[in-house]
N, C-alpha and C. Protein backbone atom coordinates (compact mmCIF):
# COMPACT_ATOMS: atom_id res chain seq x y z
N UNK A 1 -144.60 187.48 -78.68
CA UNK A 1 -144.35 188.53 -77.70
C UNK A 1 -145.33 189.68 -77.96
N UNK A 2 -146.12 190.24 -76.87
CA UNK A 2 -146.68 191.03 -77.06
C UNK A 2 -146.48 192.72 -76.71
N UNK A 3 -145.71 193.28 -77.53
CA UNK A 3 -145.70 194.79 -77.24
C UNK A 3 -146.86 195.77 -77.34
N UNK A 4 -146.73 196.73 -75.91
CA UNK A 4 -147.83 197.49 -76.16
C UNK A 4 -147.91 198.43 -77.16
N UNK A 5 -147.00 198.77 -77.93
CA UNK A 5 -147.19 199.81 -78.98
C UNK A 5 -147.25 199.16 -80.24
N UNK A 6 -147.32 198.10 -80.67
CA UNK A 6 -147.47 196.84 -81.51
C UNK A 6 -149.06 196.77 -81.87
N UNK A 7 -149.71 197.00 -80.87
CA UNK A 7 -151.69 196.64 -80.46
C UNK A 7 -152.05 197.91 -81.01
N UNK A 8 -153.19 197.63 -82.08
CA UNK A 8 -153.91 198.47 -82.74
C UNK A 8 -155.17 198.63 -82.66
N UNK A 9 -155.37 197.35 -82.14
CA UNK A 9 -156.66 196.52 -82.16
C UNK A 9 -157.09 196.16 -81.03
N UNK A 10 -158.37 195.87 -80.41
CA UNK A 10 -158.36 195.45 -78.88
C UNK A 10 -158.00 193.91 -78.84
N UNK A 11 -157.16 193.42 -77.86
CA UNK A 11 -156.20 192.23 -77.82
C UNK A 11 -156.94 191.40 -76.90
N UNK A 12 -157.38 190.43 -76.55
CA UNK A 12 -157.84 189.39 -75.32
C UNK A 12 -156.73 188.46 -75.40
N UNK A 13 -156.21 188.53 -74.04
CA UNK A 13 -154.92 187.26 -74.05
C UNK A 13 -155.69 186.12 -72.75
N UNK A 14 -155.71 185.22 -73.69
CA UNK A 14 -156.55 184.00 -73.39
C UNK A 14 -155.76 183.23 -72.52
N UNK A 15 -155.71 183.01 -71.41
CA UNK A 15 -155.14 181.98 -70.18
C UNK A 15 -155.66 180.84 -69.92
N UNK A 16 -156.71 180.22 -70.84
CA UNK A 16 -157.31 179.62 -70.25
C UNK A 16 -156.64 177.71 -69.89
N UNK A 17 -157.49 176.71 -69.38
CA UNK A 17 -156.62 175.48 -69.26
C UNK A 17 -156.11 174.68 -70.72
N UNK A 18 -156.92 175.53 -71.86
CA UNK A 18 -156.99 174.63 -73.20
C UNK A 18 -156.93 175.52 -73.97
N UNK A 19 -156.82 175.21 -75.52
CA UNK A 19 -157.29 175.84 -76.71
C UNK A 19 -159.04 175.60 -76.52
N UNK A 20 -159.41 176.71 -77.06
CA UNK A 20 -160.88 177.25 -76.97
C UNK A 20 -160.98 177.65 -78.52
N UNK A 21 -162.23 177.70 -79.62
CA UNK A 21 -162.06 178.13 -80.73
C UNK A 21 -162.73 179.48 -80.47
N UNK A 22 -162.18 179.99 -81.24
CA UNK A 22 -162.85 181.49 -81.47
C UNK A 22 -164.50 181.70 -81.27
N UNK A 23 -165.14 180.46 -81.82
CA UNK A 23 -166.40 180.42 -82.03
C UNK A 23 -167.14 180.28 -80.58
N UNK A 24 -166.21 179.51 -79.54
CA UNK A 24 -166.83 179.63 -78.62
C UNK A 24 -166.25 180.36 -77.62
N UNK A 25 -165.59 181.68 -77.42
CA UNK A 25 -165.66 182.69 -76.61
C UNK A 25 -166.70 184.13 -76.74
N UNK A 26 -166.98 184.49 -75.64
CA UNK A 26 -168.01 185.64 -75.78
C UNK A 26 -168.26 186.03 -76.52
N UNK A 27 -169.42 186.34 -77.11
CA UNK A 27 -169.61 187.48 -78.34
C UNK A 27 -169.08 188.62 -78.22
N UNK A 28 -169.24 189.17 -76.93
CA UNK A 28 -168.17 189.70 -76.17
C UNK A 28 -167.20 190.51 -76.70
N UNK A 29 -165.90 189.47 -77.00
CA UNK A 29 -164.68 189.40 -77.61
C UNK A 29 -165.37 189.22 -79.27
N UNK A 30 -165.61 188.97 -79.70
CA UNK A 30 -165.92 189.42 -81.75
C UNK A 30 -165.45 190.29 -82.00
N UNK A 31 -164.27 190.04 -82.89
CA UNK A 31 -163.70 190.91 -83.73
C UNK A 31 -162.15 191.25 -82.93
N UNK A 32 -161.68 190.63 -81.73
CA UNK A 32 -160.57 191.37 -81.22
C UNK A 32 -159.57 189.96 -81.59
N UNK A 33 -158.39 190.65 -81.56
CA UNK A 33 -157.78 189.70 -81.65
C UNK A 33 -156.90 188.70 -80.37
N UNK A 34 -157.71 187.13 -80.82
CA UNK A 34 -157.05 186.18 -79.14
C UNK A 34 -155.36 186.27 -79.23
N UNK A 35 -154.52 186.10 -78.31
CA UNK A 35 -153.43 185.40 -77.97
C UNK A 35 -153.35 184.61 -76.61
N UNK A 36 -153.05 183.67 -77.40
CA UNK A 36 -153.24 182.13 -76.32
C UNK A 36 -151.90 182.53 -75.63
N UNK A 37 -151.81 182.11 -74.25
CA UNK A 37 -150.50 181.83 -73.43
C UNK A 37 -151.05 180.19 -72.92
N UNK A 38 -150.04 179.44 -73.25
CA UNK A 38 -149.85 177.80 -72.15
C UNK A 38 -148.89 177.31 -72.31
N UNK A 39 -148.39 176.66 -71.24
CA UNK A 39 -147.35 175.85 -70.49
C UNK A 39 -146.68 174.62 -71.79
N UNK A 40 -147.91 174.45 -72.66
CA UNK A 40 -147.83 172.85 -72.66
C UNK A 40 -147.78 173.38 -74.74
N UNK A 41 -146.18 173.31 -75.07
CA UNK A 41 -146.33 173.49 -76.77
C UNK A 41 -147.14 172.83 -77.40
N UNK A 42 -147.25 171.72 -77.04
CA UNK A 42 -147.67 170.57 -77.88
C UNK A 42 -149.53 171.36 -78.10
N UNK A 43 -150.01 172.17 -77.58
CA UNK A 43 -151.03 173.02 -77.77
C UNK A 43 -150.82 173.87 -79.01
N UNK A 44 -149.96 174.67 -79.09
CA UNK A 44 -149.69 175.53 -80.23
C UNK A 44 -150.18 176.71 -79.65
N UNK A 45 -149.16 177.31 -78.86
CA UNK A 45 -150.00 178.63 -78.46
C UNK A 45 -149.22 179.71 -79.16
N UNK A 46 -149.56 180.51 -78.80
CA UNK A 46 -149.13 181.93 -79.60
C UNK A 46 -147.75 182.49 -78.67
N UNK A 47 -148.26 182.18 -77.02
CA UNK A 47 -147.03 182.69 -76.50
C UNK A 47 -146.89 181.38 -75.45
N UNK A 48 -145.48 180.31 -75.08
CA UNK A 48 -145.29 179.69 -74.38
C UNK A 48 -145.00 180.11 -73.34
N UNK A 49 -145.67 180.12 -71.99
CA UNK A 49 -145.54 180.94 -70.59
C UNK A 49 -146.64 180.24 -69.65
N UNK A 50 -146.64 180.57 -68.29
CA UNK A 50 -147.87 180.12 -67.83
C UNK A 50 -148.42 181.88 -67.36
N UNK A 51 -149.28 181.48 -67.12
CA UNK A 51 -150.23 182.47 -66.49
C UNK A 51 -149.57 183.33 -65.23
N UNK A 52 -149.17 182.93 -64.55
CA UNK A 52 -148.44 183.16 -63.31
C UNK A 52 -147.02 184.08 -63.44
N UNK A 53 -146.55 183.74 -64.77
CA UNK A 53 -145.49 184.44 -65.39
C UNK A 53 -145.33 184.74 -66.90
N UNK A 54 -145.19 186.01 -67.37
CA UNK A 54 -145.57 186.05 -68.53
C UNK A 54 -144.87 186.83 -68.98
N UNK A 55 -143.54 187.02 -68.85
CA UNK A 55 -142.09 187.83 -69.26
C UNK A 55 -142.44 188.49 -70.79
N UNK A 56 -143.05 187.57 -71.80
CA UNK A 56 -143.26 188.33 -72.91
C UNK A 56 -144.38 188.90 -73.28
N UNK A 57 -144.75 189.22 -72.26
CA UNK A 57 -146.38 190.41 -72.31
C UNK A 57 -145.93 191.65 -71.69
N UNK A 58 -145.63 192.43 -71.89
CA UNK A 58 -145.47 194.23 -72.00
C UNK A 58 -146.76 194.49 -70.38
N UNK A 59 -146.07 194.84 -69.51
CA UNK A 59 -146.69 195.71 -68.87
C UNK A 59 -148.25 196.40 -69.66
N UNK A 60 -149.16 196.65 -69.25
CA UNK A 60 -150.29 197.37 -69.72
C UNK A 60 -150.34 197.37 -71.44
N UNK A 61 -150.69 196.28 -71.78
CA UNK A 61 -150.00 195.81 -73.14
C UNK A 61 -151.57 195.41 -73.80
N UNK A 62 -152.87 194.56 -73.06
CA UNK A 62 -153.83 194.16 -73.26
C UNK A 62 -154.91 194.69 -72.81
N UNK A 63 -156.20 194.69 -73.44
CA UNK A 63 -157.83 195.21 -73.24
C UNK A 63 -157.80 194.20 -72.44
N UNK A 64 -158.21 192.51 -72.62
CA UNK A 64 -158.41 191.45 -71.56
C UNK A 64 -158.15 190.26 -71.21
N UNK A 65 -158.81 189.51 -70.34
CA UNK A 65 -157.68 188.59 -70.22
C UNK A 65 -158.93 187.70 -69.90
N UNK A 66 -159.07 186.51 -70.71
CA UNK A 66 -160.00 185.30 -70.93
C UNK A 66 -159.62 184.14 -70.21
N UNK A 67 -160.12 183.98 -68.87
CA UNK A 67 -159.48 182.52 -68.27
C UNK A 67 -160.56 182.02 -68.14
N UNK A 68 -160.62 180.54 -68.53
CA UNK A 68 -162.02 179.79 -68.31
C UNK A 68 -161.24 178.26 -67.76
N UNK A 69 -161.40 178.25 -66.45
CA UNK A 69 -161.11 177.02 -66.03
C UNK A 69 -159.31 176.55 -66.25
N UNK A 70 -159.04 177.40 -65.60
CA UNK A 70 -157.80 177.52 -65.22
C UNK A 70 -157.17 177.99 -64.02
N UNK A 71 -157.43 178.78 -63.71
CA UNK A 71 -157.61 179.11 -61.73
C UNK A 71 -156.91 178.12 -60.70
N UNK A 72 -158.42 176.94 -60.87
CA UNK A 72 -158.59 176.46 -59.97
C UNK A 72 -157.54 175.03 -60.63
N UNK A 73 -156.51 174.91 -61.05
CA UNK A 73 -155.49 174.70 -61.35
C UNK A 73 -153.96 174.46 -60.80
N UNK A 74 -154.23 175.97 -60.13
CA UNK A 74 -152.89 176.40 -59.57
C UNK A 74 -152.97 176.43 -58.08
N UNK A 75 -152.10 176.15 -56.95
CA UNK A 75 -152.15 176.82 -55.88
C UNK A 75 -152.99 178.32 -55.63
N UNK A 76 -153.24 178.31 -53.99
CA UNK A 76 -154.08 179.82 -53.81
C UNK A 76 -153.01 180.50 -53.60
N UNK A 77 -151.39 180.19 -53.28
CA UNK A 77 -150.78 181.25 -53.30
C UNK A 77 -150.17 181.40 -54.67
N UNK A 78 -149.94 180.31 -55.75
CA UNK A 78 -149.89 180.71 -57.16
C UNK A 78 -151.56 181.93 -57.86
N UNK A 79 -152.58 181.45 -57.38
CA UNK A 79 -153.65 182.15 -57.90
C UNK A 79 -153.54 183.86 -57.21
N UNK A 80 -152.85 184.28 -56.06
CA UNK A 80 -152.46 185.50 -56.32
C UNK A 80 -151.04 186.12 -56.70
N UNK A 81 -150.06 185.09 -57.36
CA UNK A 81 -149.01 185.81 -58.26
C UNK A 81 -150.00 185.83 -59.40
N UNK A 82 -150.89 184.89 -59.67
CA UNK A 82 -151.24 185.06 -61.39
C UNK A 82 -152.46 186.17 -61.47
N UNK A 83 -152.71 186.37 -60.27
CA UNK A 83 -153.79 187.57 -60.68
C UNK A 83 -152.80 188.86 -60.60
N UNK A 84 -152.35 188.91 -59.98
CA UNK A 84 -151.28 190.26 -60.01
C UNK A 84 -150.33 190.49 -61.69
N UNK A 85 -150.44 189.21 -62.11
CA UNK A 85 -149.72 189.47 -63.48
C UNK A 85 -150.55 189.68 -64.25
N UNK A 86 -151.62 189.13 -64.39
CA UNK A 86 -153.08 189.63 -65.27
C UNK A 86 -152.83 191.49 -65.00
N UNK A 87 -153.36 191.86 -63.72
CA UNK A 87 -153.08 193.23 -63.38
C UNK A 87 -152.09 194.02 -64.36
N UNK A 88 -150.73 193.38 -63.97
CA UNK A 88 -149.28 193.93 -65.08
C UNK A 88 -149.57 194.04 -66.47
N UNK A 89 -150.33 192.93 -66.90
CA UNK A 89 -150.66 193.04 -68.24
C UNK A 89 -151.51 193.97 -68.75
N UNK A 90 -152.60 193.68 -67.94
CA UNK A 90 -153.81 194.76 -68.51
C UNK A 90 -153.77 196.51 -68.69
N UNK A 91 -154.39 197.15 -69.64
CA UNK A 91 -154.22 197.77 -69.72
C UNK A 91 -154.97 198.64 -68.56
N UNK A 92 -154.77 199.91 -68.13
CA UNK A 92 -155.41 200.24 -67.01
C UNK A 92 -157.09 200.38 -67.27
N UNK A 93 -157.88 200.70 -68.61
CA UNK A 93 -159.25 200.36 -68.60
C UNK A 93 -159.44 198.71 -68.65
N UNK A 94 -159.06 197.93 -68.54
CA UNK A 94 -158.87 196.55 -69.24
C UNK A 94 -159.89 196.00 -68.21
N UNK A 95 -160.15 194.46 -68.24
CA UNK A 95 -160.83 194.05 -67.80
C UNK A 95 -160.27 192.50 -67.42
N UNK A 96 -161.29 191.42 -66.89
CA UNK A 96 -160.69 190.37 -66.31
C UNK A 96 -161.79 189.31 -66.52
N UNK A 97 -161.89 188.37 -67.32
CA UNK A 97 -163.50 187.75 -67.39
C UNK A 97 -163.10 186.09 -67.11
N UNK A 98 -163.66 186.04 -66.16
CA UNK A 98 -163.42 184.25 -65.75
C UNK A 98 -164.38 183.68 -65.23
N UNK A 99 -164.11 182.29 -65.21
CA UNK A 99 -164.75 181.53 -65.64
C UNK A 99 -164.64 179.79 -64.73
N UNK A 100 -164.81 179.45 -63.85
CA UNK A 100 -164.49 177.97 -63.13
C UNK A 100 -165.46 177.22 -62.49
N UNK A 101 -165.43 175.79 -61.65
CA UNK A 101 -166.17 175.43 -61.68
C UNK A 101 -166.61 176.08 -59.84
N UNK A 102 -167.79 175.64 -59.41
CA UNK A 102 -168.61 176.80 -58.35
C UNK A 102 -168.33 175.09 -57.30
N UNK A 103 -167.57 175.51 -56.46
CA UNK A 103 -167.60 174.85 -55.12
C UNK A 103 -168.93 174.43 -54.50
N UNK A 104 -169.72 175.27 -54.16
CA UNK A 104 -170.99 175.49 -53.81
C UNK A 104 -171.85 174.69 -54.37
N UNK A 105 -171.83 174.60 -55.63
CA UNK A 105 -172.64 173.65 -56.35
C UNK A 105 -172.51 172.26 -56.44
N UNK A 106 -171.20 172.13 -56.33
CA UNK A 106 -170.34 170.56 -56.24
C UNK A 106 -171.04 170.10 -54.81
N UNK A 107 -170.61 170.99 -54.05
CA UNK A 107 -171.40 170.08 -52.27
C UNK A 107 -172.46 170.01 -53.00
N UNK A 108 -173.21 171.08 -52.78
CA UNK A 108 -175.08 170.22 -52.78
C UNK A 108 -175.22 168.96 -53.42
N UNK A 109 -174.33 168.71 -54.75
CA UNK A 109 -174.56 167.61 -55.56
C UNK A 109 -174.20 166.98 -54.58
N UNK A 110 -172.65 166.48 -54.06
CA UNK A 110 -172.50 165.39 -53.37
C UNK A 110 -173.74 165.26 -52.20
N UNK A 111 -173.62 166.45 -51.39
CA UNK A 111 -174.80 165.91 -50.23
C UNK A 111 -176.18 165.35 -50.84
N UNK A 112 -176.51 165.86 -52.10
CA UNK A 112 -177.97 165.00 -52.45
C UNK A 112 -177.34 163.34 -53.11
N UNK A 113 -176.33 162.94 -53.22
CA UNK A 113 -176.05 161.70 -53.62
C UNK A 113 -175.72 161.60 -55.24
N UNK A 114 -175.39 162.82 -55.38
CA UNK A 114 -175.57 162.62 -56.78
C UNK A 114 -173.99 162.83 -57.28
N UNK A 115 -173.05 162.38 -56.31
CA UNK A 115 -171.28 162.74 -56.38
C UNK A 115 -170.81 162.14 -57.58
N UNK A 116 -171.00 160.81 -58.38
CA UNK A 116 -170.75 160.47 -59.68
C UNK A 116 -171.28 160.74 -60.58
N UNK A 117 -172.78 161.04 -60.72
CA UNK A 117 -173.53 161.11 -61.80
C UNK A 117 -172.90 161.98 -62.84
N UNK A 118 -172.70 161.34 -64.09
CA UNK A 118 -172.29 162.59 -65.23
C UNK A 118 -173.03 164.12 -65.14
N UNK A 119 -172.51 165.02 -65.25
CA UNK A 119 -173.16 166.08 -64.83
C UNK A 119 -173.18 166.26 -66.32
N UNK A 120 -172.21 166.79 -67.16
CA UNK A 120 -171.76 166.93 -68.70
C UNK A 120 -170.55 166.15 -69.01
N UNK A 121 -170.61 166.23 -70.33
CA UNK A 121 -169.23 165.87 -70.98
C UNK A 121 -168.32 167.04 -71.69
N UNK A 122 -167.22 166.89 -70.99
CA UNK A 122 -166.25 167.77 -71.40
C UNK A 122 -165.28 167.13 -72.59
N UNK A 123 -164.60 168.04 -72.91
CA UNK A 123 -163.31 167.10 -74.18
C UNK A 123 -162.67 166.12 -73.39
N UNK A 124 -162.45 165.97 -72.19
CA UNK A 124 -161.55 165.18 -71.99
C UNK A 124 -162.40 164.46 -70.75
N UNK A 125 -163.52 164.07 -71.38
CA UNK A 125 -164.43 162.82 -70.98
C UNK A 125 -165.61 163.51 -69.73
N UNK A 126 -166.51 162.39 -69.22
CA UNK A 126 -167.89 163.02 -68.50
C UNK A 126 -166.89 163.75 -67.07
N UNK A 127 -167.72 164.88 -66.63
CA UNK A 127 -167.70 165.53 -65.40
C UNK A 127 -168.74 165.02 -64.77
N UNK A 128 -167.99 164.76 -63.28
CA UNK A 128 -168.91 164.61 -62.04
C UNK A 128 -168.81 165.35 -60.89
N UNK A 129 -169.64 165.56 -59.85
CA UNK A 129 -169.65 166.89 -59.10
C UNK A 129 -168.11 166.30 -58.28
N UNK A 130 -167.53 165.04 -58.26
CA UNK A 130 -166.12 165.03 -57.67
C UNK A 130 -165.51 165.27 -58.54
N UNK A 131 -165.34 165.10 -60.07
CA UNK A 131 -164.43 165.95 -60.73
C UNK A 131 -164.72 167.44 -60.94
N UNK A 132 -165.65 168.04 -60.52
CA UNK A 132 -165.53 169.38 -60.07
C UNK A 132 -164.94 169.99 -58.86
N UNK A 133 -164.48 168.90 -57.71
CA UNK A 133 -163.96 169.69 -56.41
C UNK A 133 -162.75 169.36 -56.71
N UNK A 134 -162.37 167.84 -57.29
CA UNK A 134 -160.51 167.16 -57.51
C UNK A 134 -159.97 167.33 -59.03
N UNK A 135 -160.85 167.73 -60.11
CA UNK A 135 -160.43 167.66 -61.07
C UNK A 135 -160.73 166.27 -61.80
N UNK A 136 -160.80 166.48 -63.06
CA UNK A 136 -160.83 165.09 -64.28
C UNK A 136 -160.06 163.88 -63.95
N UNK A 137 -160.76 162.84 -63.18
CA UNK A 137 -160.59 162.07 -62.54
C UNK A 137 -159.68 160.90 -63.60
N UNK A 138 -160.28 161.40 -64.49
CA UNK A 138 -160.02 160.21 -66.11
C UNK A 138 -158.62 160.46 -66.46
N UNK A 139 -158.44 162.18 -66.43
CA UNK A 139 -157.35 162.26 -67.07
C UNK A 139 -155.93 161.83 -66.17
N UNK A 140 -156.17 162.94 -64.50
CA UNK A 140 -155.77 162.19 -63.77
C UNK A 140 -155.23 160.54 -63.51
N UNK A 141 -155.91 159.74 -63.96
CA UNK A 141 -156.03 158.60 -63.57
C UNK A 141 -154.31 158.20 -64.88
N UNK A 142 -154.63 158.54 -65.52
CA UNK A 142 -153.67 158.65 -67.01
C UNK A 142 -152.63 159.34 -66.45
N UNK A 143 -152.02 159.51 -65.67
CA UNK A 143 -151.07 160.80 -65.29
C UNK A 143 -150.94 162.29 -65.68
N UNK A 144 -151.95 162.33 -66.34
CA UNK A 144 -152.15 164.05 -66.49
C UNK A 144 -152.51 164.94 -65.10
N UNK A 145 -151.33 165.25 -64.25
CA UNK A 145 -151.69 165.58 -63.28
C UNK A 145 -152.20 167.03 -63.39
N UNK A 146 -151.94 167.77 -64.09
CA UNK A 146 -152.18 168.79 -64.14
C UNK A 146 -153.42 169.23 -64.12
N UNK A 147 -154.25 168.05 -64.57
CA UNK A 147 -155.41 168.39 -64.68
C UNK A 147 -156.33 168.39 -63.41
N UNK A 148 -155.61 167.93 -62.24
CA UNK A 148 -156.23 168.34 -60.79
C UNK A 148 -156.41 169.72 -60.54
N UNK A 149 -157.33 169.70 -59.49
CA UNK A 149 -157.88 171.15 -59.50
C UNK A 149 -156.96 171.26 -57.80
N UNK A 150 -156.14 172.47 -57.43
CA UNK A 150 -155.53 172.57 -56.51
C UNK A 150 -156.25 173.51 -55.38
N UNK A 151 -156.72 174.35 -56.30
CA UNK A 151 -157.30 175.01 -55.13
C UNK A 151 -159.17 175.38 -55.34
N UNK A 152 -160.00 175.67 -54.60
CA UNK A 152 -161.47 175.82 -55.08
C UNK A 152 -162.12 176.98 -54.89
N UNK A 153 -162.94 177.30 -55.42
CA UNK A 153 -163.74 179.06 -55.02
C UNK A 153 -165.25 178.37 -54.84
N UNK A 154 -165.40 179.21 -54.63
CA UNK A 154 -166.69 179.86 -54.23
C UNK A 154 -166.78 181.07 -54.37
N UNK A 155 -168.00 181.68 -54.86
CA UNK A 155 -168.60 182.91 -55.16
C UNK A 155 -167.64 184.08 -54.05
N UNK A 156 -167.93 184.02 -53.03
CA UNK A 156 -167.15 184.61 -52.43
C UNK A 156 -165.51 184.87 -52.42
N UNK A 157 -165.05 183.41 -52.51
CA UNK A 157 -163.41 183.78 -52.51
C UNK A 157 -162.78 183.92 -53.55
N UNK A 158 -163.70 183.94 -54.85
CA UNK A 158 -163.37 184.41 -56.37
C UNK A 158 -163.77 185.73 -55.83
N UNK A 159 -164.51 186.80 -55.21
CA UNK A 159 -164.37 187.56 -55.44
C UNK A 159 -163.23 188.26 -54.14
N UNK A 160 -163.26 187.84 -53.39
CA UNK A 160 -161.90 188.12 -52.23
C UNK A 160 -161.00 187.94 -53.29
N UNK A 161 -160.53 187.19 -54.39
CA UNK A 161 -159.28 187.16 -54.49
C UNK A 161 -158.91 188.25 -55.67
N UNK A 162 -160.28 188.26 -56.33
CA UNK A 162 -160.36 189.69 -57.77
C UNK A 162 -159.76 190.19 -56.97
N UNK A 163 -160.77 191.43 -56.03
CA UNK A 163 -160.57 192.07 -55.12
C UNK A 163 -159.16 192.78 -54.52
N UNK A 164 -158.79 191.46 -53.71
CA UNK A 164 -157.52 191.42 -53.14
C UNK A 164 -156.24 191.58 -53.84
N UNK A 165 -156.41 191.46 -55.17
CA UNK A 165 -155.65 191.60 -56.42
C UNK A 165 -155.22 193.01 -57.10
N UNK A 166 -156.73 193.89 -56.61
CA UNK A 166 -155.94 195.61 -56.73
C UNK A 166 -157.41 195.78 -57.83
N UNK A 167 -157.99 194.49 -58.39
CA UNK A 167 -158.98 194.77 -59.20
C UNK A 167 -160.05 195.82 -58.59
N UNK A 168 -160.75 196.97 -59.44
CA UNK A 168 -161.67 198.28 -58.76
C UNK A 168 -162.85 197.73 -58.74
N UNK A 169 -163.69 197.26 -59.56
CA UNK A 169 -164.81 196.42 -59.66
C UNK A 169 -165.28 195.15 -59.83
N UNK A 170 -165.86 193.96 -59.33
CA UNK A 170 -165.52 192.79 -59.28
C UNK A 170 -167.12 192.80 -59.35
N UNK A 171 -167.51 191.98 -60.48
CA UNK A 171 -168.66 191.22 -60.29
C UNK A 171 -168.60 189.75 -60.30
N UNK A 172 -169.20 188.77 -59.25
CA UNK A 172 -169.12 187.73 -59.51
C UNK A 172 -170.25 187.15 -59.63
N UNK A 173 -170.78 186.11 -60.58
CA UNK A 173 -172.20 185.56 -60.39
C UNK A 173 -172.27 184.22 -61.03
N UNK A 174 -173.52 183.05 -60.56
CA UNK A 174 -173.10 181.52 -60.93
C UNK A 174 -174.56 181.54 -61.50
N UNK A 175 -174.06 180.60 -62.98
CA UNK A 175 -174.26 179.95 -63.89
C UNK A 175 -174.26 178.63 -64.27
N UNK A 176 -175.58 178.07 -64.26
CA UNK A 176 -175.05 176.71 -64.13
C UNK A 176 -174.61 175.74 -62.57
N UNK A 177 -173.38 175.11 -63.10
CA UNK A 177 -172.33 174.38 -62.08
C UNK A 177 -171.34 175.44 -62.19
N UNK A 178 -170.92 176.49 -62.89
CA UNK A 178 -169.79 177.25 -63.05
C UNK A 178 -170.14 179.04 -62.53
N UNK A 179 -168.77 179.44 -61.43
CA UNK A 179 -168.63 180.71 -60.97
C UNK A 179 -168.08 181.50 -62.29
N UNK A 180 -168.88 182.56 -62.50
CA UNK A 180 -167.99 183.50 -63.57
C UNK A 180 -167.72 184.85 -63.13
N UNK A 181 -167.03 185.38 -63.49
CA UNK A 181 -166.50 186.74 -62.82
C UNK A 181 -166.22 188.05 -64.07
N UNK A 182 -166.34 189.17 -64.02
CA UNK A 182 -165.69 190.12 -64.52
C UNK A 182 -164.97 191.64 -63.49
N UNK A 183 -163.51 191.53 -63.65
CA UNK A 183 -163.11 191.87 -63.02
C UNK A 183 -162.22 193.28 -63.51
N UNK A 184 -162.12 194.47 -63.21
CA UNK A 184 -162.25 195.50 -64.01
C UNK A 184 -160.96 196.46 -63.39
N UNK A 185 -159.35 196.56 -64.10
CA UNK A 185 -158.87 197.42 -63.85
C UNK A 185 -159.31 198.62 -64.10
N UNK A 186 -157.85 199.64 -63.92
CA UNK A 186 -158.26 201.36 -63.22
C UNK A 186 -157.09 201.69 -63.63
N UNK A 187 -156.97 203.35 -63.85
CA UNK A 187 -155.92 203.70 -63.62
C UNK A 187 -155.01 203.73 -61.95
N UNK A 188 -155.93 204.24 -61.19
CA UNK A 188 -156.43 204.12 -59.52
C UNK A 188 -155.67 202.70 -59.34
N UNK A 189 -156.24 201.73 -60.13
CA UNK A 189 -155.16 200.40 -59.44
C UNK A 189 -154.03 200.40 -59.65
N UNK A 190 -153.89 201.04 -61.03
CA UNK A 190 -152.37 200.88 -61.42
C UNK A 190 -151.33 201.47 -60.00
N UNK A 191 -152.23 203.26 -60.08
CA UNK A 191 -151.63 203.75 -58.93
C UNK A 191 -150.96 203.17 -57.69
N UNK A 192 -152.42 202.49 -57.25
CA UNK A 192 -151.71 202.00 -56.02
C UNK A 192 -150.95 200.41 -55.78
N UNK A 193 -150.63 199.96 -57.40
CA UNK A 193 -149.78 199.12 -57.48
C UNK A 193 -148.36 200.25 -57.29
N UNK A 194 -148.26 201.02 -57.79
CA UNK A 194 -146.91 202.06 -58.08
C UNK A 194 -146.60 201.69 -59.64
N UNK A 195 -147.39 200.89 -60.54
CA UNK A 195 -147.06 200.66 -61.60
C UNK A 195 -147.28 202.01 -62.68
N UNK A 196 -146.44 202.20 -63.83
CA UNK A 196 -146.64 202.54 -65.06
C UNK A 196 -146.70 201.90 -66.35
N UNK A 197 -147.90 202.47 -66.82
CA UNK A 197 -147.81 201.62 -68.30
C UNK A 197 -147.06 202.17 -68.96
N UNK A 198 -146.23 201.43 -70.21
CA UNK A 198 -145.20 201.75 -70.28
C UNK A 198 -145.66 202.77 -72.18
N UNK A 199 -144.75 203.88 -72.20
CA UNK A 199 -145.19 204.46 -73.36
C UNK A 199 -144.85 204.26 -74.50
């Protein structure tokens, strides 16, 4: 459980679809301390919750919130309860840094013919520009449904949805096959949520 008067330290609460090691999030984040939230114990997270709901995170409780390929996961009307709870969480300077795969990039692949070709290998086997629009076809195939991708962005509707979320500054820009974003509360947002952080 994370209380805001508990945090001494700047906190990143990590949403992302997996365990990630320390070693490979931003340099960024060095030196703060992660707390994992996921659905699935058998991960070992720090707090069992999904993203979308997060009862034991304190209102304005966190500096940021680390989602890498998790998003595009959930429904688009789950992806704006879970950005609005990111919002609840964060602290009002806090920030929002994500991370998924770029719609945009997936077509061109398919239209040039290149819809199976291994693009990379992920932990849970090769990506192809159709397991970038449907999700890990492999794991899928195994009944890991979760691992379908429900809804998709593009540069644009990652940033309509920051945006639309109450977030004040939204940068979005693509890397690679992958959209990344940093997305930047306010006190100003808090405001015109009607929220208070709590003292």
């Amino acid at each position: 459980m994370i209380h805001s008067h508990d945090i001494d330290r700047k906190t990143l609460l990590h949403v992302g679809a997996g365990y990630s090691p320390k070693s490979s999030l931003p340099s960024l984040f060095g030196g703060w301390t992660e707390v994992r939230v996921d659905i699935d114990p058998a991960t070992s997270p720090d707090i069992i919750a999904s993203m979308t709901q997060m009862p034991s995170v304190d209102a304005a409780s966190v500096d940021a919130i680390w989602s890498s390929h998790s998003l595009e996961h959930i429904t688009a009307g789950e992806v704006k309860i879970a950005l609005g709870e990111w919002m609840r969480v964060l602290k009002p300077d806090g920030f929002a840094f994500v991370t998924l795969p770029d719609l945009t990039q997936a077509a061109r692949l398919v239209a040039n013919g290149k819809a199976t070709e291994t693009l990379y290998v992920s932990p849970v086997g090769p990506v192809t520009a159709i397991d970038m629009i449907y999700g890990h076809s492999g794991s899928i195939e195994k009944g890991q449904r979760y691992m379908g991708h429900r809804t998709g962005f593009t540069s644009d509707t990652l940033g309509q949805a920051l945006v639309g979320a109450g977030f004040d500054r939204v940068d979005v820009w693509v890397e690679g096959l992958s959209l990344w974003a940093m997305a930047y509360c306010s006190e100003a947002a808090w405001e015109r949520h009607g929220w208070l952080p709590n003292q």
